[in-house]
N, C-alpha and C. Protein backbone atom coordinates (compact mmCIF):
# COMPACT_ATOMS: atom_id res chain seq x y z
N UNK A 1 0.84 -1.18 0.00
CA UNK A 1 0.00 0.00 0.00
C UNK A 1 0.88 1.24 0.00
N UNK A 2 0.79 2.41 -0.75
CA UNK A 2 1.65 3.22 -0.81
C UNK A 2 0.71 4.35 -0.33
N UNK A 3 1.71 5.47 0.32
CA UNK A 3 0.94 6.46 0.76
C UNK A 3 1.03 7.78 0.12
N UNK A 4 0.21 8.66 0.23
CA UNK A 4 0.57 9.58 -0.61
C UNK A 4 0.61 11.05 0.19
N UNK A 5 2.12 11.50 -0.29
CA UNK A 5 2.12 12.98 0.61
C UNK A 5 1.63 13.75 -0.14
N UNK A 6 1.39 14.90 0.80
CA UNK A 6 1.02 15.89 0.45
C UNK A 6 2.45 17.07 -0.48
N UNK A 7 1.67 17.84 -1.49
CA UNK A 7 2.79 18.76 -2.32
C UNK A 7 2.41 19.84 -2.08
N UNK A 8 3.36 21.25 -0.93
CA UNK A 8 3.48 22.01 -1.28
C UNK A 8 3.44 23.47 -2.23
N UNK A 9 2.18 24.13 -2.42
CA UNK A 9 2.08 24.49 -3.66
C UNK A 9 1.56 26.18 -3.35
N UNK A 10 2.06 27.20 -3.51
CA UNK A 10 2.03 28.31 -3.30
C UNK A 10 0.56 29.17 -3.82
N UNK A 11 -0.25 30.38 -3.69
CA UNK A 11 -1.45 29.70 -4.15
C UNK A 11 -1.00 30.92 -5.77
N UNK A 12 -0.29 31.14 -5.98
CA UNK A 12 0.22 31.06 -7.39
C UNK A 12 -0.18 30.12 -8.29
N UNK A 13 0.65 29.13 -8.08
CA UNK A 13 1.23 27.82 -8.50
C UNK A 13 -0.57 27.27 -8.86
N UNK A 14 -1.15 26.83 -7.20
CA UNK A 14 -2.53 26.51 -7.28
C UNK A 14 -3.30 26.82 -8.38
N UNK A 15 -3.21 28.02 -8.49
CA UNK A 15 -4.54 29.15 -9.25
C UNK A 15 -3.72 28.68 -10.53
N UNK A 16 -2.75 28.47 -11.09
CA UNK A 16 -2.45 28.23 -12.17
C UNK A 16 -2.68 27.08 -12.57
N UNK A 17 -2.64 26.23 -11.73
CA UNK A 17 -2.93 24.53 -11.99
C UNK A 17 -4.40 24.77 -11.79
N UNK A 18 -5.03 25.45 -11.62
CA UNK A 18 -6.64 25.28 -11.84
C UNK A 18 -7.02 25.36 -12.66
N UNK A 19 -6.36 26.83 -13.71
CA UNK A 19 -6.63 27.44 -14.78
C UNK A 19 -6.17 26.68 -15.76
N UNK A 20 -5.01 25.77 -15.34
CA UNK A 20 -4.63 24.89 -16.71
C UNK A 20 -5.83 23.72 -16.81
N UNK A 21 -6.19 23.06 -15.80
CA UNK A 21 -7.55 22.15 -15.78
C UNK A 21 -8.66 22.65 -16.12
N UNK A 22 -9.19 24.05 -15.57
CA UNK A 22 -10.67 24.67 -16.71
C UNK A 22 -10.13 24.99 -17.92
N UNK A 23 -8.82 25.03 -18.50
CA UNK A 23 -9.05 25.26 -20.43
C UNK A 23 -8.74 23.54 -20.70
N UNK A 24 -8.35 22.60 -20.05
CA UNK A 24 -8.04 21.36 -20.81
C UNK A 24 -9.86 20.84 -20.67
N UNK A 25 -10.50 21.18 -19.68
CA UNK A 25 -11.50 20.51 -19.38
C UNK A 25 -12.46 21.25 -20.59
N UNK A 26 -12.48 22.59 -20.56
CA UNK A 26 -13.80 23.00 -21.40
C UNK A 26 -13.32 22.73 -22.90
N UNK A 27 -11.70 21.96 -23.43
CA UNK A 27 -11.53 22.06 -24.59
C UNK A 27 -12.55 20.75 -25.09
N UNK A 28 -12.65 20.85 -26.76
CA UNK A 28 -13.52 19.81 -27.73
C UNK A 28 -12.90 18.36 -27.18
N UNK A 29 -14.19 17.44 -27.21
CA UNK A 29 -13.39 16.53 -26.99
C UNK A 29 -14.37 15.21 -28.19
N UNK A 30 -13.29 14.32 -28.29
CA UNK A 30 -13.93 13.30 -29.70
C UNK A 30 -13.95 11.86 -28.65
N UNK A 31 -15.29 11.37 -29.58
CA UNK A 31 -15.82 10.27 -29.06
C UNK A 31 -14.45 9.20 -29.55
N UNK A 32 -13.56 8.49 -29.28
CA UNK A 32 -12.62 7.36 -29.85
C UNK A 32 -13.63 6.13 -29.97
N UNK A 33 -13.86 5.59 -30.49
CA UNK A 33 -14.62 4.51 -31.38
C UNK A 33 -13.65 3.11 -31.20
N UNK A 34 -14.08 2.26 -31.53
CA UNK A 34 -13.54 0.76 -31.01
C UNK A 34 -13.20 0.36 -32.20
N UNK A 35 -13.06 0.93 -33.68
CA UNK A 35 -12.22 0.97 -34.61
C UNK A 35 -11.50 2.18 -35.04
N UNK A 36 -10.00 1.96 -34.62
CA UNK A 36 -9.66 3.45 -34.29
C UNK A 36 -8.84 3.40 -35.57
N UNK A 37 -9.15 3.13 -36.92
CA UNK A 37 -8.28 2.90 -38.53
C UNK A 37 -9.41 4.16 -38.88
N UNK A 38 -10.37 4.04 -38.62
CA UNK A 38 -11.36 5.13 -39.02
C UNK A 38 -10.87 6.76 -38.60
N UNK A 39 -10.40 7.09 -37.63
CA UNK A 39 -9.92 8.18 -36.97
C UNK A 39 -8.38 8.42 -37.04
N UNK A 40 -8.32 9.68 -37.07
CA UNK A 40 -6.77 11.16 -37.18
C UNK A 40 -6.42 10.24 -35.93
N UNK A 41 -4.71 9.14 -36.61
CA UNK A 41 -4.00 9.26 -35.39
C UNK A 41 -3.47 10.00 -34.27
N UNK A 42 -3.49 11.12 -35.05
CA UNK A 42 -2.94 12.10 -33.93
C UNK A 42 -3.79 12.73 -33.30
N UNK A 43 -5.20 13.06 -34.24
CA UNK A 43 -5.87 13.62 -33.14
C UNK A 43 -6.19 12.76 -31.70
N UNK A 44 -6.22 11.27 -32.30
CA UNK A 44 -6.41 10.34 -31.21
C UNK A 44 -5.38 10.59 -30.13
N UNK A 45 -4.21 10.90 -30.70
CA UNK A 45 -2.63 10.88 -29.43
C UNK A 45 -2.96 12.09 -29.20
N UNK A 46 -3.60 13.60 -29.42
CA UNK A 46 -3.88 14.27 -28.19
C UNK A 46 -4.74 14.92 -27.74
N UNK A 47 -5.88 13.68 -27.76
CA UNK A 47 -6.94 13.86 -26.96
C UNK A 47 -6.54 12.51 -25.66
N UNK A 48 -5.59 11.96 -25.80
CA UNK A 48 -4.92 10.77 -24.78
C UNK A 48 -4.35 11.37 -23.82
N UNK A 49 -3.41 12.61 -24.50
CA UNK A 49 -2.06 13.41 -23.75
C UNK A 49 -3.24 14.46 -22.87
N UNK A 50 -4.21 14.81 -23.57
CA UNK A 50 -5.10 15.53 -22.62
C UNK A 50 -5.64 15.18 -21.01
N UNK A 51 -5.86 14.00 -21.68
CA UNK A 51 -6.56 12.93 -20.36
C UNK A 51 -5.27 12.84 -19.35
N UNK A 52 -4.57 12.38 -19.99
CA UNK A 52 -3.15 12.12 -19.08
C UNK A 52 -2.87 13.58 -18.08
N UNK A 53 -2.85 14.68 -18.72
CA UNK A 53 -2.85 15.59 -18.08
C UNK A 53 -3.60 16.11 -16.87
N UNK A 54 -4.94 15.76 -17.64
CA UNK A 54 -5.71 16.11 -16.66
C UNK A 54 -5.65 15.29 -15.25
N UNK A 55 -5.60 14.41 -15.68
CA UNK A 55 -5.22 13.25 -14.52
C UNK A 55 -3.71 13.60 -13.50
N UNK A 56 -3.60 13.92 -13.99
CA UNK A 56 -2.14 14.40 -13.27
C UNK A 56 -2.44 15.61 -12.79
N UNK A 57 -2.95 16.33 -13.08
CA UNK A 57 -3.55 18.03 -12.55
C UNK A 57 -4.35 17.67 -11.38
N UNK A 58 -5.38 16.72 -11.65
CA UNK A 58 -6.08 16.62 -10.56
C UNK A 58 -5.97 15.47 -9.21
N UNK A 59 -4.48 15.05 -9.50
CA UNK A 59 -4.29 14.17 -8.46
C UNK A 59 -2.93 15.42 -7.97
N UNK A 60 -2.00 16.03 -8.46
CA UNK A 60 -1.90 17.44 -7.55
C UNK A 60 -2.56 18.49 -6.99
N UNK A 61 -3.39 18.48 -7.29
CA UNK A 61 -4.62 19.65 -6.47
C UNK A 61 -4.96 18.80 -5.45
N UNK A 62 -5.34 17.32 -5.70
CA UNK A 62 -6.24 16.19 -4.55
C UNK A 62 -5.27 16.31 -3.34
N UNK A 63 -3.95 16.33 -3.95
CA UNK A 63 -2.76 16.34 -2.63
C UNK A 63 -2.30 17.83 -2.15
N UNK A 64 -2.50 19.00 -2.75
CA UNK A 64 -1.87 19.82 -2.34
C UNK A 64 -2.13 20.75 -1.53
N UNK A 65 -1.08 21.51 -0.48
CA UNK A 65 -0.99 21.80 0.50
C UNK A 65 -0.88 23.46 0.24
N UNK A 66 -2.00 24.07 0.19
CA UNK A 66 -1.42 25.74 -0.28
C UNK A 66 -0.73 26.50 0.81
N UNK A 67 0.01 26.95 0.55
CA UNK A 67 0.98 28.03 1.51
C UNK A 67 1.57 29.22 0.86
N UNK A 68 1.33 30.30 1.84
CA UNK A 68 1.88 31.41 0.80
C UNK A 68 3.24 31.33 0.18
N UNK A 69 4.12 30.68 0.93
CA UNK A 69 5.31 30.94 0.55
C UNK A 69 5.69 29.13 0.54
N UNK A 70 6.38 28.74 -0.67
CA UNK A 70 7.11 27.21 -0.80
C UNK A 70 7.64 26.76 0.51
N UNK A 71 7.89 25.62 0.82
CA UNK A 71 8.24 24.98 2.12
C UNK A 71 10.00 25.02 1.55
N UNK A 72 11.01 25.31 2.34
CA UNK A 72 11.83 25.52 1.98
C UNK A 72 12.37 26.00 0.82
N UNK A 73 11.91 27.17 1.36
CA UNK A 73 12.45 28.66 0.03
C UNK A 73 13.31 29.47 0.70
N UNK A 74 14.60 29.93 -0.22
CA UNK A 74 15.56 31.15 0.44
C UNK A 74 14.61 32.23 0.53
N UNK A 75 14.28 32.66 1.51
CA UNK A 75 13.89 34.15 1.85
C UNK A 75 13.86 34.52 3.38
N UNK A 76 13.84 36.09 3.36
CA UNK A 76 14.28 36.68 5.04
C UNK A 76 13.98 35.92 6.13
N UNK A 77 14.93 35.75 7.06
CA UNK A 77 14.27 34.53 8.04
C UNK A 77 14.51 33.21 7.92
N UNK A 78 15.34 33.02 7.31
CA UNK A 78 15.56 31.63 6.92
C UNK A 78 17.10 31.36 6.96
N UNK A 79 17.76 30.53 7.35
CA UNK A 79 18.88 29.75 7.99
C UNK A 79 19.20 28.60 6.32
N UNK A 80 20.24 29.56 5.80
CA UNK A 80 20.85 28.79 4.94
C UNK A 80 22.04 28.20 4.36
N UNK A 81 22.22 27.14 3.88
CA UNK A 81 23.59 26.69 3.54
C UNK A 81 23.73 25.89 2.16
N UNK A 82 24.75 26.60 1.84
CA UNK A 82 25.09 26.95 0.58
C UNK A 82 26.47 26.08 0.03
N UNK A 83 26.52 26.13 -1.10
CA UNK A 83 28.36 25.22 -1.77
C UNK A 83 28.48 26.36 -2.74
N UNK A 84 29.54 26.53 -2.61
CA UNK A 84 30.26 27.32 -3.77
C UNK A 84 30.65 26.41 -4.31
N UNK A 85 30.48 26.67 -6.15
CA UNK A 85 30.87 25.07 -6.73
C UNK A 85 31.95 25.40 -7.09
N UNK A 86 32.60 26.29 -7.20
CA UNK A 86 34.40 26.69 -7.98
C UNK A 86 35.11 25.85 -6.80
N UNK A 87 35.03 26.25 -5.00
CA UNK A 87 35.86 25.86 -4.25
C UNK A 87 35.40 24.01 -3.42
N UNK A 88 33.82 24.20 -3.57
CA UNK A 88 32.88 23.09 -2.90
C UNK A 88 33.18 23.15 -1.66
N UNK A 89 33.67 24.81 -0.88
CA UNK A 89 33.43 24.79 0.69
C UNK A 89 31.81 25.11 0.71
N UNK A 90 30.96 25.04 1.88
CA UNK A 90 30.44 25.27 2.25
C UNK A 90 29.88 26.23 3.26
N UNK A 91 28.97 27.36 2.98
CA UNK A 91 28.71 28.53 4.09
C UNK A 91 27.14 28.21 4.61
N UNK A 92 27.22 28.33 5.94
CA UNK A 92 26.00 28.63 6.51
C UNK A 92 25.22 30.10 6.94
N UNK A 93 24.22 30.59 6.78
CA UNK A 93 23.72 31.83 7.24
C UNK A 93 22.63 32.15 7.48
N UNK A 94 22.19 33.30 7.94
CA UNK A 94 20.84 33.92 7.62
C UNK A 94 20.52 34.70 6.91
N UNK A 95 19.70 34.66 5.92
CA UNK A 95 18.93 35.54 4.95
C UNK A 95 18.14 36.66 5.90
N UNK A 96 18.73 38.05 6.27
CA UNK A 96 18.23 38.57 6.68
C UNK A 96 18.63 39.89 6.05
N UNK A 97 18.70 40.93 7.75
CA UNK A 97 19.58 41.92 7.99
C UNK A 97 20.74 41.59 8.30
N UNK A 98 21.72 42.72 8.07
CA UNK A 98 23.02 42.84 8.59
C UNK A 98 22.67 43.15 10.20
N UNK A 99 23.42 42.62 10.97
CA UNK A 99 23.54 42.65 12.49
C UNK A 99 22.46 42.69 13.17
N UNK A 100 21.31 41.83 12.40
CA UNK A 100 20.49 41.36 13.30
C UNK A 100 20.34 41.09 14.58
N UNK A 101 19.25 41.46 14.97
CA UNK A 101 19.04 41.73 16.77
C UNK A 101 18.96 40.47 17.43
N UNK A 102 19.95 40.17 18.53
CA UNK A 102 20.15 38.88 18.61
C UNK A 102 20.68 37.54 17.80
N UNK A 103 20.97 38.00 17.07
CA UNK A 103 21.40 36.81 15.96
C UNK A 103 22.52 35.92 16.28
N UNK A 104 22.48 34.54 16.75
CA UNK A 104 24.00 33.90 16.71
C UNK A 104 24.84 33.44 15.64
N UNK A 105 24.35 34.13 14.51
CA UNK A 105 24.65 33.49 13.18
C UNK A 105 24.90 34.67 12.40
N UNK A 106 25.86 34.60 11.52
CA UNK A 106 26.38 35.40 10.22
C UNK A 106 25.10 35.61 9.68
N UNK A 107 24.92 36.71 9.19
CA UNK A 107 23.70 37.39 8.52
C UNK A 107 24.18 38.13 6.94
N UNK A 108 23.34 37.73 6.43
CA UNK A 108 23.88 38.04 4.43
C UNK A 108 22.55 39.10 4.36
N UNK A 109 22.30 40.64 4.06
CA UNK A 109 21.23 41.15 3.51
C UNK A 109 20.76 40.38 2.62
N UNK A 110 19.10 40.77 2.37
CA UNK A 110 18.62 40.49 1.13
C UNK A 110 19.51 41.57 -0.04
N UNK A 111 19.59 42.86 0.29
CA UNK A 111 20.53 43.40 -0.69
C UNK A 111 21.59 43.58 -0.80
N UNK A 112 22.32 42.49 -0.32
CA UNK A 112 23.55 42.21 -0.97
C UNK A 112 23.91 41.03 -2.01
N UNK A 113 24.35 40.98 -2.79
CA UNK A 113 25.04 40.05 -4.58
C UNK A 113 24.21 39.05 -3.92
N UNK A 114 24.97 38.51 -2.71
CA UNK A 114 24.66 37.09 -2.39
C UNK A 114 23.18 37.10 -2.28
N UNK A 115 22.72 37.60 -1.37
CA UNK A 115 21.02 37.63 -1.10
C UNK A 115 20.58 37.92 -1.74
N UNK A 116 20.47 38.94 -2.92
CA UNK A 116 19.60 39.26 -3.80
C UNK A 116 19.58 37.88 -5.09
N UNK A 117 21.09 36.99 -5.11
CA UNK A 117 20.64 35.83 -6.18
C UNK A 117 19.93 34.57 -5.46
N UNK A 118 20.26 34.09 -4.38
CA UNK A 118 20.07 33.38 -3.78
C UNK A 118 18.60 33.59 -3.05
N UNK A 119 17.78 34.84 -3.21
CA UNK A 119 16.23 34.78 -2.58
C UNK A 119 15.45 34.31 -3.63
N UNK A 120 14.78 33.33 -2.96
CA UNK A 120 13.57 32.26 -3.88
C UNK A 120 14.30 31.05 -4.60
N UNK A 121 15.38 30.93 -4.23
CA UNK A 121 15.67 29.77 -4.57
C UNK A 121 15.39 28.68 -3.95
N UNK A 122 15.19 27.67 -4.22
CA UNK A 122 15.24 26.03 -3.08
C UNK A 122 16.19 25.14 -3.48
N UNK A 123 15.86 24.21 -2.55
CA UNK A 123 17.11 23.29 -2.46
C UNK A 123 17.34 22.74 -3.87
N UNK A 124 18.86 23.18 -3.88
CA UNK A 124 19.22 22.43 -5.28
C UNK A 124 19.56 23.17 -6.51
N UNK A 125 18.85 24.04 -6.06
CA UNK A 125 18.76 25.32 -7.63
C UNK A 125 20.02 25.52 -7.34
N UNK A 126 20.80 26.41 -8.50
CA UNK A 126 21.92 26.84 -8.57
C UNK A 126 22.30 28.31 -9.02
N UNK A 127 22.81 29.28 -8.23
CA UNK A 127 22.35 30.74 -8.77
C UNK A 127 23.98 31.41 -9.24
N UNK A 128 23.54 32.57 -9.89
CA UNK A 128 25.06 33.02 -10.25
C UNK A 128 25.04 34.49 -9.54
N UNK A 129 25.91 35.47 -8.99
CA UNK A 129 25.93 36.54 -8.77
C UNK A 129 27.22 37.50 -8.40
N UNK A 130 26.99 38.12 -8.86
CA UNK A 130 28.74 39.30 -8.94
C UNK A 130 28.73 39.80 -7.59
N UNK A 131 30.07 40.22 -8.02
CA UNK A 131 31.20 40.89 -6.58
C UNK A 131 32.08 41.53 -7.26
N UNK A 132 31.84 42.94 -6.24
CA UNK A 132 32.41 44.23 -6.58
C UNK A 132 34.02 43.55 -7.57
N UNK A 133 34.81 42.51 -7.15
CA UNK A 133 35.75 42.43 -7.83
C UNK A 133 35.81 41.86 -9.91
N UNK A 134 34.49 41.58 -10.17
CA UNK A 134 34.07 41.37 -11.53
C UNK A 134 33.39 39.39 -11.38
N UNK A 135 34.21 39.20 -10.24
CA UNK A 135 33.74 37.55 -11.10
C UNK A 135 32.48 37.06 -10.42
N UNK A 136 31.76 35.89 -11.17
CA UNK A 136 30.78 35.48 -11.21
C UNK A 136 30.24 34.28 -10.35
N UNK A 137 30.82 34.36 -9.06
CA UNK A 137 30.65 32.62 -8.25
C UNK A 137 29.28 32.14 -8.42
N UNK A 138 29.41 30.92 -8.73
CA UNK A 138 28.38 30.15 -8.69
C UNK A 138 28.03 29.20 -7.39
N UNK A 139 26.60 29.05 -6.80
CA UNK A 139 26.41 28.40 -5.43
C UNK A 139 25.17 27.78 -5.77
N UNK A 140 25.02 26.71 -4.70
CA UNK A 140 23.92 25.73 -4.77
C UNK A 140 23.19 25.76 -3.26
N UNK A 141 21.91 26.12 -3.31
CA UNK A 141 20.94 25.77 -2.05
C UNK A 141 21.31 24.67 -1.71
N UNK A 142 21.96 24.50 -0.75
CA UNK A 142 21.55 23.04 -0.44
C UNK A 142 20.60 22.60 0.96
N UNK A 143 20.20 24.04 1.76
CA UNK A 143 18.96 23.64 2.49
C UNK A 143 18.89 25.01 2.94
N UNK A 144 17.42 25.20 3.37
CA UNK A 144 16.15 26.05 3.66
C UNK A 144 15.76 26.06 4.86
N UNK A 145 16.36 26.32 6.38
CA UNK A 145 15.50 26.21 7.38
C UNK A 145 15.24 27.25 8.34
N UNK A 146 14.06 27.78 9.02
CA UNK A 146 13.57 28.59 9.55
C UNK A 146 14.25 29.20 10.41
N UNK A 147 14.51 30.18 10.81
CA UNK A 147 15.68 30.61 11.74
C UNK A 147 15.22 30.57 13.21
N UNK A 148 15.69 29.79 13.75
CA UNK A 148 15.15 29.48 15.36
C UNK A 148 16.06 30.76 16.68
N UNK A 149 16.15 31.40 16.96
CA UNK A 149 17.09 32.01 17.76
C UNK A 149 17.21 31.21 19.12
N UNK A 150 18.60 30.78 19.66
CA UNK A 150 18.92 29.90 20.86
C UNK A 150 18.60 30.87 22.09
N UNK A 151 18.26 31.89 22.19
CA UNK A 151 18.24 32.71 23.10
C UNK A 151 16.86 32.46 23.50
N UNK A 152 15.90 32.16 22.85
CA UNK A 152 14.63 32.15 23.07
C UNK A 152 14.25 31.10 24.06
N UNK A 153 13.97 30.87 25.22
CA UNK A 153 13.61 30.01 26.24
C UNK A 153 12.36 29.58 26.38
């Protein structure tokens, strides 16, 4: 028996996957007949790819979880760590302010090179962004987590 999670889905994302299911749903659709030599192969292959779709549209909506913002997304408030792929060290931080109040952790602005490529990314994506010296480092999300402060009791 397999179980099925739930997907994450911003209500962007949602409202767009709705809108793609009311134009596949209200499009023409042809009766396929039990001798299919009579009928446009292709129209037959995509009125199939339709179905397929739809089927897939509506078993992500059946599962999905709307939230304003993606479940592990770079943005303010969030505790991230990163690979530079030129060196493959690794940095940890917060997507915030500079000298955040209380903060036990290195803090990157959203407007700085780094924060401004690296907001809205998720795990995995790979972003490019300059430094005052000309070159172009490239880095990889490699996780998204909420910024907890240790001070908090």
């Amino acid at each position: 028996m397999t179980e099925t999670q739930g997907i994450h889905l911003t209500r962007h994302e949602y409202g767009r996957l709705m809108s793609e299911l009311t134009a596949l749903r209200s499009g023409r659709s042809i009766e396929v007949p039990d001798d299919f030599m009579d009928h446009d192969v292709h129209r037959i292959a995509r009125y199939s790819a339709r179905r397929a779709r739809i089927r897939e549209i509506e078993d992500l909506l059946a599962r999905a979880i709307v939230t304003d913002t993606p479940e592990n997304t770079a943005e303010p408030g969030m505790v991230l760590t990163i690979r530079y792929e030129d060196s493959g060290e690794t940095e940890t931080f917060l997507l915030g302010r500079y000298g955040a109040k209380g903060a036990d952790i290195k803090a990157y602005s959203t407007l700085s090179p780094l924060g401004r490529a690296i907001a809205g990314a998720r795990p995995g994506e790979r972003r490019i962004y300059s430094i005052p010296d000309g070159a172009s480092p490239v880095v990889t999300l490699l996780s998204a987590e909420p910024y907890v402060s240790e001070s908090v009791a």
